[in-house]
N, C-alpha and C. Protein backbone atom coordinates (compact mmCIF):
# COMPACT_ATOMS: atom_id res chain seq x y z
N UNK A 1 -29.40 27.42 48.45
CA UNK A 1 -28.58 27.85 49.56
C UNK A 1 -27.14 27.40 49.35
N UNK A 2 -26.01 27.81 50.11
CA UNK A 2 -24.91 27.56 49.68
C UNK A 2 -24.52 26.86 51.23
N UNK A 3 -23.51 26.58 51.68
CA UNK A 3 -22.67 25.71 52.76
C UNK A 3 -22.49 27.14 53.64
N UNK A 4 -21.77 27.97 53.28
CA UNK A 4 -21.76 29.55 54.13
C UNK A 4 -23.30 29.81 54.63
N UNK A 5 -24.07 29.29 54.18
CA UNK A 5 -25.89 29.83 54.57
C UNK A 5 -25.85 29.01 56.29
N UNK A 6 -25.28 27.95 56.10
CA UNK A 6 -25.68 27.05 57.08
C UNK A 6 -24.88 27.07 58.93
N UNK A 7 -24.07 28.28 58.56
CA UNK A 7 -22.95 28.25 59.71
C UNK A 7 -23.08 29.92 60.07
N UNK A 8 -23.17 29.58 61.41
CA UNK A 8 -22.92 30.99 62.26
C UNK A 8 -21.76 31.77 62.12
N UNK A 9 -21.61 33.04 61.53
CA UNK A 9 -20.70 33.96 61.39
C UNK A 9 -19.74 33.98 62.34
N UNK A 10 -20.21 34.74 63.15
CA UNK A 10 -19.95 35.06 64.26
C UNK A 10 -18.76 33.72 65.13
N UNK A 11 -19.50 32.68 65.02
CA UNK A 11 -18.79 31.39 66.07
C UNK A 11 -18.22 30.34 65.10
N UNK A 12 -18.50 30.48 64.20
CA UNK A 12 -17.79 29.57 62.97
C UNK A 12 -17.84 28.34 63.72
N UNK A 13 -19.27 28.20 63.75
CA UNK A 13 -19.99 27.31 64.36
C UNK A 13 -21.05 26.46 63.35
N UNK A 14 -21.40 25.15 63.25
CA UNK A 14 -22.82 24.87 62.13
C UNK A 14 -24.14 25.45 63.00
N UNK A 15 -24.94 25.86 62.10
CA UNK A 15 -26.18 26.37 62.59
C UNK A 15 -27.31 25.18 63.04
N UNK A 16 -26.76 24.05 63.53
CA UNK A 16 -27.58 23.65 63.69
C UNK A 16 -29.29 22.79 63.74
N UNK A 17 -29.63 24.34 63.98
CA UNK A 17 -31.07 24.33 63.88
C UNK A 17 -31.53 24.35 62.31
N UNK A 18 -30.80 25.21 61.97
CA UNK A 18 -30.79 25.34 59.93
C UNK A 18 -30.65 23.68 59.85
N UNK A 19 -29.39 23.28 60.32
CA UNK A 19 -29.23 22.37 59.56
C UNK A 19 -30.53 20.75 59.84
N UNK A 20 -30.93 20.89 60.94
CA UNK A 20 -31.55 19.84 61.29
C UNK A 20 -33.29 20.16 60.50
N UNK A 21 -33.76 21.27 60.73
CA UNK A 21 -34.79 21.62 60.00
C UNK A 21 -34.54 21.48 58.26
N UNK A 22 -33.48 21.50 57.75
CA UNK A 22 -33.30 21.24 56.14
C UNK A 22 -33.13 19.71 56.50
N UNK A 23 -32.71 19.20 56.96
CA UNK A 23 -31.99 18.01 55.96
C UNK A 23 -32.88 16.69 56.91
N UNK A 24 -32.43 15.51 56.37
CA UNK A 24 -33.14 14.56 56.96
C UNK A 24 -32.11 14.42 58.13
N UNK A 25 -32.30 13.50 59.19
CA UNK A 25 -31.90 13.20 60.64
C UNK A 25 -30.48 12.50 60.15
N UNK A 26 -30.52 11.91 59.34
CA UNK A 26 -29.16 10.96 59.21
C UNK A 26 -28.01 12.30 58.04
N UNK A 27 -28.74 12.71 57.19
CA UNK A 27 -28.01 14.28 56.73
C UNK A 27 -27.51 14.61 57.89
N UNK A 28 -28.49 15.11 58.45
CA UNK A 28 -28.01 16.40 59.26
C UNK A 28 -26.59 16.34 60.11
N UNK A 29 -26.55 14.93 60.77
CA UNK A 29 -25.76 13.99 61.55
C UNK A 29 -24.33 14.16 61.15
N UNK A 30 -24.27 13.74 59.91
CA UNK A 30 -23.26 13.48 59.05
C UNK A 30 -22.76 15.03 58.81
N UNK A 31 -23.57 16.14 58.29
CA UNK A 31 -23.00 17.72 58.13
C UNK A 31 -22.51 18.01 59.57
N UNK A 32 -23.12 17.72 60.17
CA UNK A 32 -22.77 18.40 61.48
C UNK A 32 -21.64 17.55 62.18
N UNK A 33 -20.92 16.62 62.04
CA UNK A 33 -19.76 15.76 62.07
C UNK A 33 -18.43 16.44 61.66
N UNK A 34 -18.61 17.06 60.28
CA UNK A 34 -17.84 17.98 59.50
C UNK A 34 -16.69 18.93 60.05
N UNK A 35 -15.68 19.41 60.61
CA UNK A 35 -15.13 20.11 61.30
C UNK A 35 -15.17 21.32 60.65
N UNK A 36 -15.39 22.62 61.30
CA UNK A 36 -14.89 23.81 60.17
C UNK A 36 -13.80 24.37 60.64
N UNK A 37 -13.08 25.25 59.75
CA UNK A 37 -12.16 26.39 60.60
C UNK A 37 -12.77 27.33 61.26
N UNK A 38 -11.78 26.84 62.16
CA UNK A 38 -12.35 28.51 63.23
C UNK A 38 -11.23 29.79 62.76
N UNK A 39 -10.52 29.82 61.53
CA UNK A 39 -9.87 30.92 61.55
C UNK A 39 -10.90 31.06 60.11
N UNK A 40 -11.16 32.33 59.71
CA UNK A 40 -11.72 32.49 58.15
C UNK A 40 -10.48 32.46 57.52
N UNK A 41 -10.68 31.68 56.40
CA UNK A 41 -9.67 31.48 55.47
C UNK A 41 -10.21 31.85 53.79
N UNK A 42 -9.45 32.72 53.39
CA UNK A 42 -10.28 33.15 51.59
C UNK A 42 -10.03 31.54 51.00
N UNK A 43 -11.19 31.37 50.05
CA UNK A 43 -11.22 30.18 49.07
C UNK A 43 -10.66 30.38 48.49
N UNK A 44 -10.28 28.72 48.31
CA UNK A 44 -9.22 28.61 47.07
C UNK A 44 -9.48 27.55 46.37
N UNK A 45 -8.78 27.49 45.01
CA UNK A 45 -9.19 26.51 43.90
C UNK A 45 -8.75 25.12 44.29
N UNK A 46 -9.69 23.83 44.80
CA UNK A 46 -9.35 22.36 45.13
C UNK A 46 -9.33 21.60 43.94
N UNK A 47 -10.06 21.34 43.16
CA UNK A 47 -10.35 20.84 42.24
C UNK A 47 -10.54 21.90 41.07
N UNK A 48 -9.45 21.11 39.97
CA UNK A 48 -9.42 22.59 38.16
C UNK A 48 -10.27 21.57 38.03
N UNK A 49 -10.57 20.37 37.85
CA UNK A 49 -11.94 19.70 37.03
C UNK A 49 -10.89 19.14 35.29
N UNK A 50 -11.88 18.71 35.17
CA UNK A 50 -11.18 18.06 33.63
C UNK A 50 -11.94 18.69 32.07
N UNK A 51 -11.32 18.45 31.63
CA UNK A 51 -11.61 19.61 30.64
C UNK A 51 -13.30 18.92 29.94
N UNK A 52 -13.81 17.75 30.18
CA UNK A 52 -14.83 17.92 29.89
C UNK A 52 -16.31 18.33 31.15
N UNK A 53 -15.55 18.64 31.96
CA UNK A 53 -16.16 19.60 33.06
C UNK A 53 -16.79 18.40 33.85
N UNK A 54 -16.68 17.42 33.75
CA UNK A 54 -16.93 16.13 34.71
C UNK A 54 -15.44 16.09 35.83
N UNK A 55 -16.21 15.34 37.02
CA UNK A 55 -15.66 15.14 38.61
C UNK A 55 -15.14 13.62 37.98
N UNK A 56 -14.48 13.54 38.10
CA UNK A 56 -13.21 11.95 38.24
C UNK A 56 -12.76 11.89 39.23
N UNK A 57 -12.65 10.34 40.05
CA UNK A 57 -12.30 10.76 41.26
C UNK A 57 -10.06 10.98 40.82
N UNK A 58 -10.05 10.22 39.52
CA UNK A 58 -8.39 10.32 39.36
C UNK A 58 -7.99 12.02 39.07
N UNK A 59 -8.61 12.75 38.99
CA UNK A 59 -8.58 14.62 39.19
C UNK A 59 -8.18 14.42 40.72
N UNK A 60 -8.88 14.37 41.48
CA UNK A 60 -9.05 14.38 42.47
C UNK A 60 -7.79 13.83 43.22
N UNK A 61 -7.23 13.15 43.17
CA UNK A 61 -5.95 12.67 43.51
C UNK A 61 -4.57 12.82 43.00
N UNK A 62 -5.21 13.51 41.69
CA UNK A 62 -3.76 14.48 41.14
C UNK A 62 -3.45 15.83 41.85
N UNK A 63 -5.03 16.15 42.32
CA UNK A 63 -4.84 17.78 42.71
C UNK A 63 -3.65 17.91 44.41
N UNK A 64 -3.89 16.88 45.31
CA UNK A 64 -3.17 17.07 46.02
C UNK A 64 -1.45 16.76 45.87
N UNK A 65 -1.22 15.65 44.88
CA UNK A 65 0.33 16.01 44.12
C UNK A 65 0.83 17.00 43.95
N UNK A 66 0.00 17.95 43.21
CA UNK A 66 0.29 19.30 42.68
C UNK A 66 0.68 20.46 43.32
N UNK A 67 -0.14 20.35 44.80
CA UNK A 67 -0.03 21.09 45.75
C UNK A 67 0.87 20.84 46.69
N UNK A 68 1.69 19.54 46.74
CA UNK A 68 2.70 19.52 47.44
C UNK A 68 3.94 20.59 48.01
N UNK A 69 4.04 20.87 46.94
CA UNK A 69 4.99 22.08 47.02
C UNK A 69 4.84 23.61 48.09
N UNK A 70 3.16 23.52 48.21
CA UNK A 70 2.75 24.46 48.86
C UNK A 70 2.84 24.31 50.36
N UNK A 71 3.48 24.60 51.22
CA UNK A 71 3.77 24.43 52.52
C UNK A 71 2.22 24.49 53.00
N UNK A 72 1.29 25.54 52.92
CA UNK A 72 0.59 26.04 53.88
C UNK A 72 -0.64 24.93 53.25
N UNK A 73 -0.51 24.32 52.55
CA UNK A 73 -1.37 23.14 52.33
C UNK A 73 -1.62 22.14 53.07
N UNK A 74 -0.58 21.72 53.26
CA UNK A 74 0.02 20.47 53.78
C UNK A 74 0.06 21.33 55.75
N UNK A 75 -0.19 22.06 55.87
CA UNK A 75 -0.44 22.61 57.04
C UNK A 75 -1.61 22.88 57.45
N UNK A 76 -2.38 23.51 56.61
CA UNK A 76 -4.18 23.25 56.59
C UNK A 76 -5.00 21.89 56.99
N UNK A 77 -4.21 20.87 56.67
CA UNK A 77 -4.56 19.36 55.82
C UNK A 77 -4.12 18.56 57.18
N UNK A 78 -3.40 18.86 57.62
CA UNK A 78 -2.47 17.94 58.58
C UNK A 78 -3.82 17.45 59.65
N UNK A 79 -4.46 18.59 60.43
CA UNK A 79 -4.84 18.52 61.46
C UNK A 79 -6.42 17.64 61.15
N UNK A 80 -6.75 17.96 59.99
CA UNK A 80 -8.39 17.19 59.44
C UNK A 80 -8.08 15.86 58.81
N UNK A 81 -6.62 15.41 58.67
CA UNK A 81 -6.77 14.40 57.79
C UNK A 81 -6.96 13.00 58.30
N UNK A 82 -7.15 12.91 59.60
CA UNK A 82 -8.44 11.42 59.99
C UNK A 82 -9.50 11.70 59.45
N UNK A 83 -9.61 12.67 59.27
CA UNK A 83 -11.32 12.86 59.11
C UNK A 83 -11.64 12.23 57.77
N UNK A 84 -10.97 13.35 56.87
CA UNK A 84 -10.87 12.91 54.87
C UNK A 84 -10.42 11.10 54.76
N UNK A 85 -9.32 10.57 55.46
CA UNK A 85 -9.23 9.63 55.70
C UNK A 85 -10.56 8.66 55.61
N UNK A 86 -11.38 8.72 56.41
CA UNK A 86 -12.76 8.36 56.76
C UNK A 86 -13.48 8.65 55.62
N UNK A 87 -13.43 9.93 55.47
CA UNK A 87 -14.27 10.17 54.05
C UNK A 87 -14.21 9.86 53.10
């Protein structure tokens, strides 16, 4: 299943019931904590990855450098970032 399987179209809402029937009680808790957009937004590339196709978390902290430049980033980002903070 993918993360789109788990959320109501329609209300851009978590499903819930999907989610509590898949996952264990303390999962489920934690997904459903998660904020989503309520506007649909097309995906976009977060992480290029490193060329030996391994997750580093130092990738990971270059990628938002990079994106500085991009206004609508840093506008996306603004309103969730207690959250990532936490995370």
């Amino acid at each position: 299943m993918m993360v789109a399987d788990f959320i109501v179209k329609k209300s851009r809402l978590w499903n819930e019931e999907l989610i509590r029937s898949t996952f264990s009680m303390t999962d489920a808790k934690h997904i459903l904590s998660i904020p989503l957009a309520r506007i649909p937004q097309d995906d976009f590339l977060v992480w290029k990855g490193e060329a030996s196709g391994e997750y580093f978390v130092r990738s990971a902290y270059k990628m938002p450098l990079q994106l500085l430049g991009d206004p609508t980033y840093l506008q996306q980002q603004t309103k969730y970032m207690p959250f990532y903070k936490k995370l």
